[in-house]
N, C-alpha and C. Protein backbone atom coordinates (compact mmCIF):
# COMPACT_ATOMS: atom_id res chain seq x y z
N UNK A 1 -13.67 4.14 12.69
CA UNK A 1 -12.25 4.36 12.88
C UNK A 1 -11.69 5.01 11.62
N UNK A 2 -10.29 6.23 11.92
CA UNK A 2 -10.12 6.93 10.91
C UNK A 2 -9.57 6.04 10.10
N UNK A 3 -8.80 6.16 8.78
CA UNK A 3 -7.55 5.75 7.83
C UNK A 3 -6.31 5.44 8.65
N UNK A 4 -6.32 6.58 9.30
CA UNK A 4 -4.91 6.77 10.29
C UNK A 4 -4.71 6.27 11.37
N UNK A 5 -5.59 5.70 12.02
CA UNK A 5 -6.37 5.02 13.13
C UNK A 5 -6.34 3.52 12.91
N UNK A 6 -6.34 3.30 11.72
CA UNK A 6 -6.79 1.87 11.67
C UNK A 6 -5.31 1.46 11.04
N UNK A 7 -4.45 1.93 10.25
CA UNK A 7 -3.31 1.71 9.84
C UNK A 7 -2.43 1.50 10.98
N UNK A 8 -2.31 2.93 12.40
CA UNK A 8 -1.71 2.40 13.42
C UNK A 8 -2.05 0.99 14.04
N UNK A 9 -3.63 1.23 14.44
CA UNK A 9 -4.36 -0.02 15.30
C UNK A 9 -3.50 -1.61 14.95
N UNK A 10 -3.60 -1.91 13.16
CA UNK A 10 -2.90 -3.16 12.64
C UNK A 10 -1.69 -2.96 12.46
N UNK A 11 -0.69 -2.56 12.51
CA UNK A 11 0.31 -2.16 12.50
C UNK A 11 0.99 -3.03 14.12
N UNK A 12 -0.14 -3.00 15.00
CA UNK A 12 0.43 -3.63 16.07
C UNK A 12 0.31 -5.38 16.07
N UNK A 13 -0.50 -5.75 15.40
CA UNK A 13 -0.88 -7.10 15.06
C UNK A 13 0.39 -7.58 14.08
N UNK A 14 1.20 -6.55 13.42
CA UNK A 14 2.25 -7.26 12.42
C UNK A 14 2.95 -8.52 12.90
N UNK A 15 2.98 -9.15 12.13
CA UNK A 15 4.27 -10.77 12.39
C UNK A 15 5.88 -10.52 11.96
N UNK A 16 6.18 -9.56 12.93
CA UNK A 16 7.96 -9.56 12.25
C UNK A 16 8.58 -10.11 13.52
N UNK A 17 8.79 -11.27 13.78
CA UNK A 17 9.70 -11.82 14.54
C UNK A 17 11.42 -11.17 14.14
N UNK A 18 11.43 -11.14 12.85
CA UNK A 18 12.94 -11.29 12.50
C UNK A 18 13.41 -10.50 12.39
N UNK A 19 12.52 -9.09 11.77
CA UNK A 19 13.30 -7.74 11.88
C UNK A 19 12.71 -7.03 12.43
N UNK A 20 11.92 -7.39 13.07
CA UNK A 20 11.16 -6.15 14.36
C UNK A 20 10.74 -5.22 13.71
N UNK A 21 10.53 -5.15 12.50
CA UNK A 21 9.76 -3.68 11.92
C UNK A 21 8.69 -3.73 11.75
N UNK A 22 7.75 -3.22 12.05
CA UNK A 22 6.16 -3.59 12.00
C UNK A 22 5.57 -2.53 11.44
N UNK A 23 5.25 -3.01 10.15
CA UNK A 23 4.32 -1.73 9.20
C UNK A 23 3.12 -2.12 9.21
N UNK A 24 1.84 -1.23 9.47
CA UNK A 24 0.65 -1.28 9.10
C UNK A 24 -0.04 -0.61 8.13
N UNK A 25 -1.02 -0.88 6.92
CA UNK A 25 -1.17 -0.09 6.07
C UNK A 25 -2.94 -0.19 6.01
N UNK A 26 -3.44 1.34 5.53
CA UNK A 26 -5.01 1.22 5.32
C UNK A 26 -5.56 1.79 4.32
N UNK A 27 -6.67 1.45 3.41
CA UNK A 27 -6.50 1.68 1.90
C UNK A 27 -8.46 2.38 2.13
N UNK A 28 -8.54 3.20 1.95
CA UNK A 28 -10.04 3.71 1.82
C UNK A 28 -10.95 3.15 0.33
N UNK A 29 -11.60 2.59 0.26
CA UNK A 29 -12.04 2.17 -1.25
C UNK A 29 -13.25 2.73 -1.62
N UNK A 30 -13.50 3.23 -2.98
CA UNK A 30 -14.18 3.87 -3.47
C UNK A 30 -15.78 3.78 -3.37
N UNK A 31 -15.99 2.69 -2.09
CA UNK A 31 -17.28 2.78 -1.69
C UNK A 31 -17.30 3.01 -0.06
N UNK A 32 -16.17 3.21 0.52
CA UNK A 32 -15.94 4.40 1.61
C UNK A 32 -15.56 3.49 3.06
N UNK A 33 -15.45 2.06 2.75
CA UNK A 33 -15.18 1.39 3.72
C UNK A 33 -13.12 1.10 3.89
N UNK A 34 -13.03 1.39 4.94
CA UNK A 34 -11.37 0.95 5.61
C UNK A 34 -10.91 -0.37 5.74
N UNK A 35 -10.04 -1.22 4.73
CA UNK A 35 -9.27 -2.16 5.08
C UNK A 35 -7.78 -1.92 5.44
N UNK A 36 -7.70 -2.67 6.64
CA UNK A 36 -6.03 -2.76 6.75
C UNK A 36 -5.67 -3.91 6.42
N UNK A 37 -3.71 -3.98 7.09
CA UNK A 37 -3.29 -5.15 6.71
C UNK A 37 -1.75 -4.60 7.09
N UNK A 38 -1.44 -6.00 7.62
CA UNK A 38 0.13 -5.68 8.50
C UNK A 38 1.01 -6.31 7.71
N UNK A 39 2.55 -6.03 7.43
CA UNK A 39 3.39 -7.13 7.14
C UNK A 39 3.10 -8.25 8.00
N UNK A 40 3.63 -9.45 7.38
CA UNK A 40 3.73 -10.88 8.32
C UNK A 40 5.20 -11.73 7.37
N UNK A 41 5.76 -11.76 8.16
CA UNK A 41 7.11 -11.93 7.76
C UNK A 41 7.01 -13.56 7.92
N UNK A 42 8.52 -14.48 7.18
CA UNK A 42 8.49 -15.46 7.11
C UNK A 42 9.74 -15.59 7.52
N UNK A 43 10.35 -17.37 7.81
CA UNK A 43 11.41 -17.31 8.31
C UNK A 43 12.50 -17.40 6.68
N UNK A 44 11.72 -17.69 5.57
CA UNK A 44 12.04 -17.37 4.12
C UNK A 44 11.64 -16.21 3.79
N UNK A 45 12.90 -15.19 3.82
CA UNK A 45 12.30 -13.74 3.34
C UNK A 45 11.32 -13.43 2.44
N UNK A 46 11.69 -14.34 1.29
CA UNK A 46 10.78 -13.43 0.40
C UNK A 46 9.68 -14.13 0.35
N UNK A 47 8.92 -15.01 1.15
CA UNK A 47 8.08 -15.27 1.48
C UNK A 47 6.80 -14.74 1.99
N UNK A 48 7.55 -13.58 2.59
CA UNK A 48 6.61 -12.80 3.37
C UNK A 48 5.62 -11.96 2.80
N UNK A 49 4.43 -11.21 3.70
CA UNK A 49 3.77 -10.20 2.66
C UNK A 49 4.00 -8.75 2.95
N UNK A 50 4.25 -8.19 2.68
CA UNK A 50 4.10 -6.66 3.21
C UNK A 50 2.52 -5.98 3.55
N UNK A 51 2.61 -4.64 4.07
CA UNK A 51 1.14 -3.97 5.45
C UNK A 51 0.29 -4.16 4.02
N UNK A 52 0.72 -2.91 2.83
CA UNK A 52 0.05 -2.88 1.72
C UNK A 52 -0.67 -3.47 0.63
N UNK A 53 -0.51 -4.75 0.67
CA UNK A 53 -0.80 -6.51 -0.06
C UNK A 53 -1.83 -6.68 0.72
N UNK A 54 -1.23 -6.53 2.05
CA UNK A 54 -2.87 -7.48 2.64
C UNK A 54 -3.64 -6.72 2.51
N UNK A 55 -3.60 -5.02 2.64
CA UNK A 55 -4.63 -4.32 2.47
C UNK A 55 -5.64 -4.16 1.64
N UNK A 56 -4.85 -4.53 0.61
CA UNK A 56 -5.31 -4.37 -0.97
C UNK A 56 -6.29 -5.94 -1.16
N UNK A 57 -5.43 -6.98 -0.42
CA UNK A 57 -6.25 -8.06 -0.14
C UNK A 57 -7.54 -7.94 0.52
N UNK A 58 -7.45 -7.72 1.46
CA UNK A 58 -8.75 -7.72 2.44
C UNK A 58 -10.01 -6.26 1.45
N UNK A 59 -9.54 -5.41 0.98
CA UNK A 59 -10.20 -5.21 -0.18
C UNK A 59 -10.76 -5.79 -1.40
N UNK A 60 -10.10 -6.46 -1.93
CA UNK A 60 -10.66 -7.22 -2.89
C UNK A 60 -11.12 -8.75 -2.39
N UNK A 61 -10.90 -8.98 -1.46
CA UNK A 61 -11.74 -9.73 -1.11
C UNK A 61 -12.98 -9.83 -0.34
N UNK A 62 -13.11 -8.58 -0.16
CA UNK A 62 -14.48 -7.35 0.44
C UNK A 62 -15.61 -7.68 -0.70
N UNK A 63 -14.94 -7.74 -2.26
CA UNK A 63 -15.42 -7.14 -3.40
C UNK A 63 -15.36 -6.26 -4.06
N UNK A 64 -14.36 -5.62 -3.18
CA UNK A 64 -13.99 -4.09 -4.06
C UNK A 64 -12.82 -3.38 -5.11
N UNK A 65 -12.78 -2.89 -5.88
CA UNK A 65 -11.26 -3.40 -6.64
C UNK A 65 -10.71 -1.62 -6.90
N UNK A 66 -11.32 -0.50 -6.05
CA UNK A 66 -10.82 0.50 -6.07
C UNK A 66 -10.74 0.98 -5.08
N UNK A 67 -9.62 1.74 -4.93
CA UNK A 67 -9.20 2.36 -3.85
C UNK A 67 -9.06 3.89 -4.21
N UNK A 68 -9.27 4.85 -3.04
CA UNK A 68 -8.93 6.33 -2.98
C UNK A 68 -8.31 7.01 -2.11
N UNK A 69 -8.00 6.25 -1.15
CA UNK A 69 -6.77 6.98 -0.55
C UNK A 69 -6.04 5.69 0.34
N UNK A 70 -4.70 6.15 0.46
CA UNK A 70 -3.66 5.23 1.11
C UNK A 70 -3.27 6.12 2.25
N UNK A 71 -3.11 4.96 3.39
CA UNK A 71 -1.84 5.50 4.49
C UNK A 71 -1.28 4.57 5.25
N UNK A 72 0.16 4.68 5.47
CA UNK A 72 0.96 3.17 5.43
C UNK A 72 2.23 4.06 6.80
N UNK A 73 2.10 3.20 7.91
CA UNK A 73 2.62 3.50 9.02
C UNK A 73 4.05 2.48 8.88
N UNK A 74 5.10 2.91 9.93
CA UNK A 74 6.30 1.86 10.17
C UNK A 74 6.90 3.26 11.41
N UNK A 75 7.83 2.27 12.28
CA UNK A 75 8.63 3.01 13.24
C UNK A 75 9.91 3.15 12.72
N UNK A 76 10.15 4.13 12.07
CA UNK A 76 11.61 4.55 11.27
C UNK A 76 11.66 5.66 11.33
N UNK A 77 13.28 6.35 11.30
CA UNK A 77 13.16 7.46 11.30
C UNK A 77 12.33 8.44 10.67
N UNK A 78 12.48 8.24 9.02
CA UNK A 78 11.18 9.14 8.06
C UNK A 78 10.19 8.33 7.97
N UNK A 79 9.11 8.90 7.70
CA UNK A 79 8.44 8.13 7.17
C UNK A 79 8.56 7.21 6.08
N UNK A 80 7.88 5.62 6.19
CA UNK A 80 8.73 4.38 5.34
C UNK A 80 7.38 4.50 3.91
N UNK A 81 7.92 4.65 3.49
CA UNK A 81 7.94 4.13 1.61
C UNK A 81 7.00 3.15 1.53
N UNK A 82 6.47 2.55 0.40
CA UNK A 82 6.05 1.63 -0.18
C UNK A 82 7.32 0.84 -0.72
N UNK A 83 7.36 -0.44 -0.40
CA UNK A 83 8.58 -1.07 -1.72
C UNK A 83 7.67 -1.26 -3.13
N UNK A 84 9.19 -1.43 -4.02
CA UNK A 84 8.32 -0.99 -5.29
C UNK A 84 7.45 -2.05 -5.93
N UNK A 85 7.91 -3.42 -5.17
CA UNK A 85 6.12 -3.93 -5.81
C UNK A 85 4.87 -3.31 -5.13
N UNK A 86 4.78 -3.07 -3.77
CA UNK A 86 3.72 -2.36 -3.08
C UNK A 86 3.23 -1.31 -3.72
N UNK A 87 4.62 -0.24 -4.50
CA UNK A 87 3.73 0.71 -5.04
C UNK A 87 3.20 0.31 -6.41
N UNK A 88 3.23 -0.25 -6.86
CA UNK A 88 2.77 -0.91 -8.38
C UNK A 88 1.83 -1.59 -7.91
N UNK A 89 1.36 -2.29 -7.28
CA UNK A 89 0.17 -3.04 -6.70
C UNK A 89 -0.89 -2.10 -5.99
N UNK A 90 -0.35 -0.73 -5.52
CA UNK A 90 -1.38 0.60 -4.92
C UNK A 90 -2.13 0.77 -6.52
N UNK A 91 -0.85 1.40 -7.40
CA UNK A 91 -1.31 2.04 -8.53
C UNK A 91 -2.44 0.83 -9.68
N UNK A 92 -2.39 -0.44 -9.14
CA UNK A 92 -3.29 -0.98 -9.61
C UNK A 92 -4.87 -0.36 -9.16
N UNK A 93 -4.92 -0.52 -7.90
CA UNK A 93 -5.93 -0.27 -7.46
C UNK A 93 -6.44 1.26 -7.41
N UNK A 94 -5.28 2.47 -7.62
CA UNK A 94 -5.52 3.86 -7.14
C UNK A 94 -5.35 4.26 -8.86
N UNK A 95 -5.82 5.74 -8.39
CA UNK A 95 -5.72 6.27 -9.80
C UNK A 95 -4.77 7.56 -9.53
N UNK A 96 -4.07 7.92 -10.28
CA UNK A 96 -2.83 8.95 -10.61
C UNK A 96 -2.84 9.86 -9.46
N UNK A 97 -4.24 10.39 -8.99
CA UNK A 97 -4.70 11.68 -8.08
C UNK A 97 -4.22 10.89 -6.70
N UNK A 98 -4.74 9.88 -6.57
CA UNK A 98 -4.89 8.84 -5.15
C UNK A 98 -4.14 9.61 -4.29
N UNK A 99 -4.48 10.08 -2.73
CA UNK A 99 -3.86 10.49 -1.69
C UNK A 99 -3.41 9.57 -0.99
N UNK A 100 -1.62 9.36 -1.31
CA UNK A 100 -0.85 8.59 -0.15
C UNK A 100 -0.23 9.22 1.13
N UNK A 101 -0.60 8.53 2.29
CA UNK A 101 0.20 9.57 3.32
C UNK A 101 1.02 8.52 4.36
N UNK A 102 2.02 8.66 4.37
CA UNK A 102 3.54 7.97 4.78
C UNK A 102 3.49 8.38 5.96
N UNK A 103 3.84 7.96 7.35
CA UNK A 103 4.13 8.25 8.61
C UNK A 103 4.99 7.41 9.35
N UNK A 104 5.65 8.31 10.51
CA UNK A 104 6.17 7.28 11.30
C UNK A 104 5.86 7.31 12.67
N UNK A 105 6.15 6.67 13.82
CA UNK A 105 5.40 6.85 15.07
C UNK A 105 5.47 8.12 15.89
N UNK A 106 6.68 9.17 15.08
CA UNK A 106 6.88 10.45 15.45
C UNK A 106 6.08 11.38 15.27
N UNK A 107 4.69 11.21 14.42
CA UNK A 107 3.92 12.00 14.02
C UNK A 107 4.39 12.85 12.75
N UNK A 108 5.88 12.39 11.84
CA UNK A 108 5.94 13.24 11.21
C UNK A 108 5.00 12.33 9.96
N UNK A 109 4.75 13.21 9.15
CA UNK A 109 3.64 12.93 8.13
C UNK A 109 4.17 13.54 6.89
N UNK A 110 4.31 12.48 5.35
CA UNK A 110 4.18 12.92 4.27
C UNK A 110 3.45 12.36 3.34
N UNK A 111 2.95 13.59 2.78
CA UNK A 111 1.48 13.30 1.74
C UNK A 111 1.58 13.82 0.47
N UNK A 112 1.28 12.83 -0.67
CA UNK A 112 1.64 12.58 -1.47
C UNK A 112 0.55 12.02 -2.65
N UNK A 113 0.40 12.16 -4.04
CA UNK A 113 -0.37 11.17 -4.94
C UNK A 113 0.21 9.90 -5.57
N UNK A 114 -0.62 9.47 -6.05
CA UNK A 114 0.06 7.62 -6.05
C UNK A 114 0.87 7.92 -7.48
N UNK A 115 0.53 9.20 -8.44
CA UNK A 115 1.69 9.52 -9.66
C UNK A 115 2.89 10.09 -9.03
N UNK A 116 3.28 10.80 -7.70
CA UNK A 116 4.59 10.66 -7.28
C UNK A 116 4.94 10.18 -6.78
N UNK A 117 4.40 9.27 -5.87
CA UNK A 117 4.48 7.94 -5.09
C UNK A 117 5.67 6.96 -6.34
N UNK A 118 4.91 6.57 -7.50
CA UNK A 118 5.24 5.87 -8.63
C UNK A 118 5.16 6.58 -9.90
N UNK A 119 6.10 7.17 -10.31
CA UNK A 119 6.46 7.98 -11.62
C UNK A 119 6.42 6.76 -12.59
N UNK A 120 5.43 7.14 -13.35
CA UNK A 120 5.87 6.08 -14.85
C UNK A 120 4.93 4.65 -14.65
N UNK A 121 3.97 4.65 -13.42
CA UNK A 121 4.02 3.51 -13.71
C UNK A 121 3.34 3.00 -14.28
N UNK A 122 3.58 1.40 -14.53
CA UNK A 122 3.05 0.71 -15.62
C UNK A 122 1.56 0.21 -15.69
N UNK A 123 1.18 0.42 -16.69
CA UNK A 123 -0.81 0.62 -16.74
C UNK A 123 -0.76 -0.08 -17.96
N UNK A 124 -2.52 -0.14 -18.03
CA UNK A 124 -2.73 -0.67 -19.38
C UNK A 124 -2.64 -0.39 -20.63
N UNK A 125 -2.35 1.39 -20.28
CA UNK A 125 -2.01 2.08 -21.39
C UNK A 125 -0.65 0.80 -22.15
N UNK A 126 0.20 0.59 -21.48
CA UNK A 126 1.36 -0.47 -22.09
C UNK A 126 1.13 -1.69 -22.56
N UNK A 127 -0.55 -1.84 -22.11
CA UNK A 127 -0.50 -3.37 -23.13
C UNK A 127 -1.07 -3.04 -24.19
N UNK A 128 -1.03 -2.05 -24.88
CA UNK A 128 -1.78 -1.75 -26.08
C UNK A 128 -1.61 -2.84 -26.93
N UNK A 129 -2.89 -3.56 -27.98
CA UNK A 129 -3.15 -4.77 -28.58
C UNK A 129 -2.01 -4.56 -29.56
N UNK A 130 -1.97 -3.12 -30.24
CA UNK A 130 -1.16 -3.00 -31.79
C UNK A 130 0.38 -2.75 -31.35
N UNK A 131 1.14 -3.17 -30.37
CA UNK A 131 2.19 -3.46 -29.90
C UNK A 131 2.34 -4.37 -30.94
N UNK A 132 2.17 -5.82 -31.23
CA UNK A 132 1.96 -6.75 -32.07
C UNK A 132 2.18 -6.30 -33.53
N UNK A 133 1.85 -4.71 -34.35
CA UNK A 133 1.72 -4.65 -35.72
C UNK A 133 3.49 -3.64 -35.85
N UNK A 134 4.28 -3.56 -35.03
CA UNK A 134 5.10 -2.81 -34.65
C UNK A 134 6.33 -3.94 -35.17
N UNK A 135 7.75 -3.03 -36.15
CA UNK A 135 8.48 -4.33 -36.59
C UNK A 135 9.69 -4.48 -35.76
């Protein structure tokens, strides 16, 4: 099954009782196997997980801790976004190049790398040790 295929496929399994929006997301990892993963909502919002978490989950709990390409479905007018912990949690796993591709059930499609996806974001470059010798 494709990237795009398998992001729709779970996308239908989502748990949104409360806001009926059902995103599915699928993460290709750098040894060539497809995990998805749906939002599953709670009756405590922020409880819930978003498509992209579990994806990244069911990846690393595969054993795998890299990813190379993203694609993350929802029924909205444009194609829906990552929220911005989702995209900081991609860019853990993806590297600057990473191909993200956004869709909605209209077939419209936008494709993208995980450095414009997330401008700036935060890496290990920022935990540098000699932060510490700085007055």
């Amino acid at each position: 099954m494709s990237l795009e295929k398998s992001a729709f496929a779970v996308r239908e399994n989502a748990y949104a009782p409360y806001s009926n929006f059902k995103v599915g997301a699928a993460v290709l990892s750098e040894g060539g196997e497809i995990y998805a993963g749906c939002n599953v909502e709670n009756i405590a919002y922020p409880e819930g997980t978003c498509a992209e978490a579990g994806a990244i989950a069911a990846m690393v709990a595969a054993g795998e801790s890299k990813l190379t390409e993203v694609f993350v479905v929802a029924d909205s007018k444009q194609p829906v976004s990552p929220c911005g912990g989702c995209r900081q949690k991609l860019a853990e796993f993806g590297a600057s190049d990473t191909k993200v591709t956004l869709a909605n059930l209209d077939g419209v499609r936008v494709t993208m790398t995980m450095a414009e996806l997330l401008p700036g974001a935060f890496g290990t470059d920022h935990m540098d040790a000699d932060h510490q010798d700085r007055d």
